[in-house]
Protein backbone atom coordinates (compact mmCIF):
# COMPACT_ATOMS: atom_id res chain seq x y z
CA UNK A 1 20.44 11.51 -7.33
CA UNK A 2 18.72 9.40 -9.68
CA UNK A 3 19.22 10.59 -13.58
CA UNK A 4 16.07 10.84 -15.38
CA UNK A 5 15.11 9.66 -19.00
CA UNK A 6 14.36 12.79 -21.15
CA UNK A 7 11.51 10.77 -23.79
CA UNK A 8 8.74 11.76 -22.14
CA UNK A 9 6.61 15.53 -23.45
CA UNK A 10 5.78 17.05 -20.33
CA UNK A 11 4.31 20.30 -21.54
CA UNK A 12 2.36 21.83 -19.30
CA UNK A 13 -1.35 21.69 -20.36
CA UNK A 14 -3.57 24.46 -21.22
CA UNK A 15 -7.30 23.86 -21.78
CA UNK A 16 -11.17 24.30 -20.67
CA UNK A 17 -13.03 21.69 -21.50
CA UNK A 18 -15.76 20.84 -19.27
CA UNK A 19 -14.35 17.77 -17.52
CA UNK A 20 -11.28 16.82 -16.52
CA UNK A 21 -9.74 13.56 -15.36
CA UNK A 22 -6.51 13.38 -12.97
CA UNK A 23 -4.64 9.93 -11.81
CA UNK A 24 -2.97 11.09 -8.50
CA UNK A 25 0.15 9.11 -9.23
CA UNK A 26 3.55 7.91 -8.36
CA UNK A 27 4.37 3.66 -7.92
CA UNK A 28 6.34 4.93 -4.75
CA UNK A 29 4.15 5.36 -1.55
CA UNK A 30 4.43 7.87 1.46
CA UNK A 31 4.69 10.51 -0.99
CA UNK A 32 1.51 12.38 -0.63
CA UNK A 33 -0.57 11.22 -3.41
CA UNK A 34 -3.90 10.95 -1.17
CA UNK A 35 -3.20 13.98 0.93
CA UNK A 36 -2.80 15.71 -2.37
CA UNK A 37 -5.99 14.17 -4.05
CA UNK A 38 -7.78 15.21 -1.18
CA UNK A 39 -6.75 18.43 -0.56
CA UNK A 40 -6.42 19.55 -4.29
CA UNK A 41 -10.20 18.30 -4.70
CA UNK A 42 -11.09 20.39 -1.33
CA UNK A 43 -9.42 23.50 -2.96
CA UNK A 44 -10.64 23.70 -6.20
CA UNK A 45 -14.47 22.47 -4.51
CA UNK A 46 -13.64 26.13 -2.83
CA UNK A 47 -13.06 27.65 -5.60
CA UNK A 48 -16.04 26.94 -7.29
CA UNK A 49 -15.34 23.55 -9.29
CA UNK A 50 -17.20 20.35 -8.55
CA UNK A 51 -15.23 17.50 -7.83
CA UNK A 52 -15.30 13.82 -7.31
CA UNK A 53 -12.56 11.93 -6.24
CA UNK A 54 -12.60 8.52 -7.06
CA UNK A 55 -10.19 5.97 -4.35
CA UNK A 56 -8.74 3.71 -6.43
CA UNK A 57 -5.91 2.43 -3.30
CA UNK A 58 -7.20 -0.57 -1.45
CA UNK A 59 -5.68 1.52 1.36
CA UNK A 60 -8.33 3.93 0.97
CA UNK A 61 -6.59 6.31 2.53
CA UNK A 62 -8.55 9.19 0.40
CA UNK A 63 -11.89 7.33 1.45
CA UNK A 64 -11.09 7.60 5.25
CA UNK A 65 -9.82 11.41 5.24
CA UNK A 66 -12.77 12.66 3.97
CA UNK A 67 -14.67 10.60 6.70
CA UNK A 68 -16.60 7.85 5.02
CA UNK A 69 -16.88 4.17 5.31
CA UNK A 70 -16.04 2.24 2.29
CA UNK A 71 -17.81 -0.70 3.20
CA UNK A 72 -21.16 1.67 4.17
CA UNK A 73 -21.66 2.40 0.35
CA UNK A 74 -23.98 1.17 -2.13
CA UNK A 75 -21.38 0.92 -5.05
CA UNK A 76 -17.07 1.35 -4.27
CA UNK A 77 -14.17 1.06 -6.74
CA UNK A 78 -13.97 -2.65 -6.88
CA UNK A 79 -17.50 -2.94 -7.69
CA UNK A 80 -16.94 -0.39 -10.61
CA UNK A 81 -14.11 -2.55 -12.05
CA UNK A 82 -15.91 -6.05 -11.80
CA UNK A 83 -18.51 -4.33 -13.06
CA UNK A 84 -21.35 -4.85 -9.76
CA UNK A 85 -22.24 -1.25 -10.20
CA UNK A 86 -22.65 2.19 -11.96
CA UNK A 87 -20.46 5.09 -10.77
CA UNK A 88 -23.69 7.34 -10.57
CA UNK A 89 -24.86 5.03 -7.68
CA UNK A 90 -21.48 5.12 -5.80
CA UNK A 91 -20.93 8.69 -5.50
CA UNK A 92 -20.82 9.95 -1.87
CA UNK A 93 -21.35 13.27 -0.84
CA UNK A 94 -18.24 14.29 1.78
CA UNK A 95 -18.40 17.18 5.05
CA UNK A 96 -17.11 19.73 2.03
CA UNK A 97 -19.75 21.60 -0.69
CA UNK A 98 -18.93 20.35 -3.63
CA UNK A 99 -16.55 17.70 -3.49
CA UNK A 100 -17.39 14.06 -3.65
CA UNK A 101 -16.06 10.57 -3.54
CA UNK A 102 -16.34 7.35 -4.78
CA UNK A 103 -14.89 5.25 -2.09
CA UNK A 104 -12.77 2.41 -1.92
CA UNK A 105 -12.19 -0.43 0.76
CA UNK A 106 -9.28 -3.30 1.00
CA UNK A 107 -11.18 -5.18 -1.17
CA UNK A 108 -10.26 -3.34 -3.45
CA UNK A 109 -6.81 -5.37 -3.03
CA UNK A 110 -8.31 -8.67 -4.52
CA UNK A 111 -9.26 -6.73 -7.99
CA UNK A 112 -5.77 -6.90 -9.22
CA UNK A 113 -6.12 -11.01 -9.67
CA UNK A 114 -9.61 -11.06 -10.61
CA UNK A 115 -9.43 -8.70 -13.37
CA UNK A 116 -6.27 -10.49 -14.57
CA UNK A 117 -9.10 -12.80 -17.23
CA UNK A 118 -11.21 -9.84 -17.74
CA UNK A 119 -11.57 -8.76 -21.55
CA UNK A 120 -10.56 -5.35 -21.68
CA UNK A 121 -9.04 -5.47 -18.27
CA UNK A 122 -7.06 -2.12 -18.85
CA UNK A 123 -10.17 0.00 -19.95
CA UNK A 124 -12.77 -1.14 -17.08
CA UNK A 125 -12.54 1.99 -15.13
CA UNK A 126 -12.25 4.54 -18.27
CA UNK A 127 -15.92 3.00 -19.32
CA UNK A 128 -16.99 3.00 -15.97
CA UNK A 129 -16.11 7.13 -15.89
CA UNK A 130 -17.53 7.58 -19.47
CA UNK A 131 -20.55 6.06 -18.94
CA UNK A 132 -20.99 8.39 -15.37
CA UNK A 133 -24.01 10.96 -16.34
CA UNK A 134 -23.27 13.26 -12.91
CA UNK A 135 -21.53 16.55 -13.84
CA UNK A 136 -18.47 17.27 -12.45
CA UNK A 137 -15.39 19.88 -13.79
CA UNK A 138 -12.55 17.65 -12.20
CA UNK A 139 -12.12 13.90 -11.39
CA UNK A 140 -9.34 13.00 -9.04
CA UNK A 141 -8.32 9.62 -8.96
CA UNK A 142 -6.26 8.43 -6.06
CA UNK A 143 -3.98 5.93 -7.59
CA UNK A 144 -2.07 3.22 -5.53
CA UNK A 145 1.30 3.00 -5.04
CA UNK A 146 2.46 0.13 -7.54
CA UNK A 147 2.19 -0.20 -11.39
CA UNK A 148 -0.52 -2.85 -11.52
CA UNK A 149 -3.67 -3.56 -13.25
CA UNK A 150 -5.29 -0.84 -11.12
CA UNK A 151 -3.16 1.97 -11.86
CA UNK A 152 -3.25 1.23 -15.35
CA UNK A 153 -6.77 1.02 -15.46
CA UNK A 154 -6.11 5.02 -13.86
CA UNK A 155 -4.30 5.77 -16.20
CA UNK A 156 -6.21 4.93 -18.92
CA UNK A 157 -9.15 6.33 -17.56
CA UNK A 158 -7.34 9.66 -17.30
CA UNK A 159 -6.96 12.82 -19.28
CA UNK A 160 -3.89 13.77 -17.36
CA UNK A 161 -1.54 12.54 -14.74
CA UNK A 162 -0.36 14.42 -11.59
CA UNK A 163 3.05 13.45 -9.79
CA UNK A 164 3.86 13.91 -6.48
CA UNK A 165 7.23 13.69 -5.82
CA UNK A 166 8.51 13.62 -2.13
CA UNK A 167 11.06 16.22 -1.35
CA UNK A 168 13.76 12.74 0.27
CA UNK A 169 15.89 10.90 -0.04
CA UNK A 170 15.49 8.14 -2.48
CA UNK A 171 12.21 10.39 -3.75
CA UNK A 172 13.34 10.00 -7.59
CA UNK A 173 13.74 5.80 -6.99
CA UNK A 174 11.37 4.05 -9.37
CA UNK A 175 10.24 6.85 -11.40
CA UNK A 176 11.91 6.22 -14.28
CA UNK A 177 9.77 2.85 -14.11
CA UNK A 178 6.57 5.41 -14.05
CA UNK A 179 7.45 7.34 -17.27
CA UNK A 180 8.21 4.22 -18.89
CA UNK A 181 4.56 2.92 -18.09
CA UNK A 182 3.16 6.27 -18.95
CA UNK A 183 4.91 6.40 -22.73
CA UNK A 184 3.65 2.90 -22.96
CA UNK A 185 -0.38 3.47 -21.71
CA UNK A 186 0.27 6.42 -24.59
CA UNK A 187 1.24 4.45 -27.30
CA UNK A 188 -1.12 1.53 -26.48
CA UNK A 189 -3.76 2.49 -24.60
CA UNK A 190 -4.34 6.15 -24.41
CA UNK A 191 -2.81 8.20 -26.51
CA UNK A 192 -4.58 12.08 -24.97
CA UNK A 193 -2.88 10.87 -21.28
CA UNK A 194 -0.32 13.56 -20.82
CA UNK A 195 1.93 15.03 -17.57
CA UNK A 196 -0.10 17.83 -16.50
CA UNK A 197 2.48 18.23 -13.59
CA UNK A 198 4.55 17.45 -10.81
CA UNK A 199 4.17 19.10 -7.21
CA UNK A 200 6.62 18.64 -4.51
CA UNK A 201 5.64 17.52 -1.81
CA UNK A 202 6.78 17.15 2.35
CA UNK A 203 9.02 19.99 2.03
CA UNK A 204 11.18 21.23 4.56
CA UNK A 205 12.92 24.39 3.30
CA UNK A 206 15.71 23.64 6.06
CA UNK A 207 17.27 20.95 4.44
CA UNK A 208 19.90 20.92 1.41
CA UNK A 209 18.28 17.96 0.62
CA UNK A 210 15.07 19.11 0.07
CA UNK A 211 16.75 21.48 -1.87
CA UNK A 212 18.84 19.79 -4.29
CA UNK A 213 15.97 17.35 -5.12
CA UNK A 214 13.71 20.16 -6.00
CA UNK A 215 16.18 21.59 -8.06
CA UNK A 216 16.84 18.29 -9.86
CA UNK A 217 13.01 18.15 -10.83
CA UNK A 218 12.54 21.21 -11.93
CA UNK A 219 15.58 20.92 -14.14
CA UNK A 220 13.91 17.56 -15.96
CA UNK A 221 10.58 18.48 -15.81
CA UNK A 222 11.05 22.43 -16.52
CA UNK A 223 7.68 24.21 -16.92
CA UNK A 224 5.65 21.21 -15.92
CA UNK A 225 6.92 21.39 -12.45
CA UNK A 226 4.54 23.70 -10.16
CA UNK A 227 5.88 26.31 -8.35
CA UNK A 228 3.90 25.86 -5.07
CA UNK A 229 5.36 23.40 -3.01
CA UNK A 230 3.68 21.68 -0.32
CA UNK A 231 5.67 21.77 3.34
CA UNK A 232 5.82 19.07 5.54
CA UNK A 233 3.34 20.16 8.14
CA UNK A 234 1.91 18.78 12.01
CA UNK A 235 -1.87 19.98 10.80
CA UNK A 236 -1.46 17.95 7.18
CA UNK A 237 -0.83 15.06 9.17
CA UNK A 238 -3.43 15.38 11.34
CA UNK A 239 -6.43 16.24 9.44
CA UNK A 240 -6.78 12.69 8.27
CA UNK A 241 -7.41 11.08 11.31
CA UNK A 242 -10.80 13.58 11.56
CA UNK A 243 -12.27 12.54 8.56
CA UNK A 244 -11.37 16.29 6.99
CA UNK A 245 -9.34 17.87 4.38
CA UNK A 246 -7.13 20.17 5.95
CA UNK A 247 -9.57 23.75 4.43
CA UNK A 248 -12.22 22.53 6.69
CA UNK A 249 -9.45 21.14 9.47
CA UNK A 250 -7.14 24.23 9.94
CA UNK A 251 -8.25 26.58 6.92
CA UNK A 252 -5.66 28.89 8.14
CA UNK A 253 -2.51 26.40 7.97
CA UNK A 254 0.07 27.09 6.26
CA UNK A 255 -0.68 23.12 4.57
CA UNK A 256 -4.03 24.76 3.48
CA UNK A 257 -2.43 27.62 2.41
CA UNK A 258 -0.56 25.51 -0.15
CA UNK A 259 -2.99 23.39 -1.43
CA UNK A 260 -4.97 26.92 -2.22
CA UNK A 261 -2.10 28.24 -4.27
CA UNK A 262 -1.76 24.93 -6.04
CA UNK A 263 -5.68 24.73 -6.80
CA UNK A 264 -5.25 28.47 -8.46
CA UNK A 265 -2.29 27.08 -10.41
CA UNK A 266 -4.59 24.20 -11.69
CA UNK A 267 -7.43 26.57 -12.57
CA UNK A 268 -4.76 28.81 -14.35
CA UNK A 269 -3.24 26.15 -16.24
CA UNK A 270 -6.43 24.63 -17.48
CA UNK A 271 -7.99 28.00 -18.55
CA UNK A 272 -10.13 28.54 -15.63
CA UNK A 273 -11.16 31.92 -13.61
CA UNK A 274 -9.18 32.37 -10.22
């Protein structure tokens, strides 16, 4: 298992202010980060909050599992961060009350050399989101799965951060390299960005494996470490490939089941009715 620094405060966080902003993060992919932006943002939408998820992964993976075209919009992500567009105009309504999108497409992919000889090049999308005049009580946004000008622009724009953290082997690879870039966006960039948590994800309460790198995080992260866990489930992987998050998919699934319990944890640990 891979030993992890200790540097970092991950307190949980305890709060209510109106609205809040989330990078879904972790530089390693596969781990979950858009099925738990997605489903998260479905959740707490249940529950009463209004959400937008913003897709900032050139994969758009968010963007196609809630069923819209990111090339059928007036405004996506990489018009917000070469600045072709207000946020306002690219928010997209999705199949769920209350939860939107701003969508993304694989163009998305050429942003990350273009903004290279941008001024301000880190703080594009956190003026982009301040300047946004729609309401909303939570942003998710959908990082991608590298450290690069686009997740630091995330990060920056964020209040909090939100790590998945696959229940495998190899899971913990890299994320040293993650807190490192997180105490460094703190000290330079954005000094309110803090770990609001880390949920486990693609577990399969079989294996020792799963197991022993649950235990592992919870040791380093203590607290900050939620304690719903999100199984490895047939109807999780599904519901993407229908355009829905799995509460309007298969509200009864166990994978729906989790994502409620870790909505209720949210709401609890930011001060918020259940």
């Amino acid at each position: 298992m891979t030993h992890l620094p200790g540097y970092l405060s991950c307190a949980p966080v305890s709060k209510s202010s109106n609205r809040v902003v989330v990078a879904v993060a972790n530089q390693k992919g596969g781990v979950g980060k858009s099925t738990t932006a997605i489903n998260l943002g479905a959740a707490l939408a249940g529950m009463g909050e209004r959400v937008l998820i913003i897709d900032a992964d050139p994969q758009s993976n968010a963007t196609s599992g809630l069923g819209v075209n990111g090339h059928g919009v007036a405004v996506n992500t990489y018009d917000l961060l070469l600045g072709q567009g207000a946020i306002d105009d690219g928010i997209e309504p999705t199949s769920v009350k209350d939860l939107f999108l701003v969508a993304s497409s694989i163009d998305l992919a050429a942003a990350e050399i273009e903004l290279v000889a941008r001024m301000s090049r880190e703080q594009l999308l956190s003026e982009a989101v301040g300047a946004m005049e729609t309401d909303f009580d939570a942003v998710l946004i959908d990082c991608p799965p590298s450290l690069g000008l686009i997740t630091v622009n995330s990060l920056t724009a964020a209040d909090e951060i939100l790590i998945p953290i696959q229940t495998e082997y190899y899971a913990l690879e890299g994320l040293t390299q993650l807190l490192r870039s997180i105490e460094a966006i703190q000290m330079h960039l954005n000094p309110r960005l803090q770990i609001e948590g880390v949920v486990l994800t693609m577990y399969d309460k079989r294996t020792t494996l799963a197991k022993e790198v649950s235990a592992q995080v919870s040791e380093h992260f203590g607290d900050t470490t939620y304690r719903t866990v999100i199984p490895r489930t047939v109807r999780l992987a599904e519901a993407p490939s229908y355009g829905e998050p799995i509460e309007a998919f298969d509200p009864a699934s166990t994978g729906a089941v989790a994502y409620r319990s870790l909505a209720t944890e949210w709401r609890k640990r930011h001060g918020r009715s259940t």
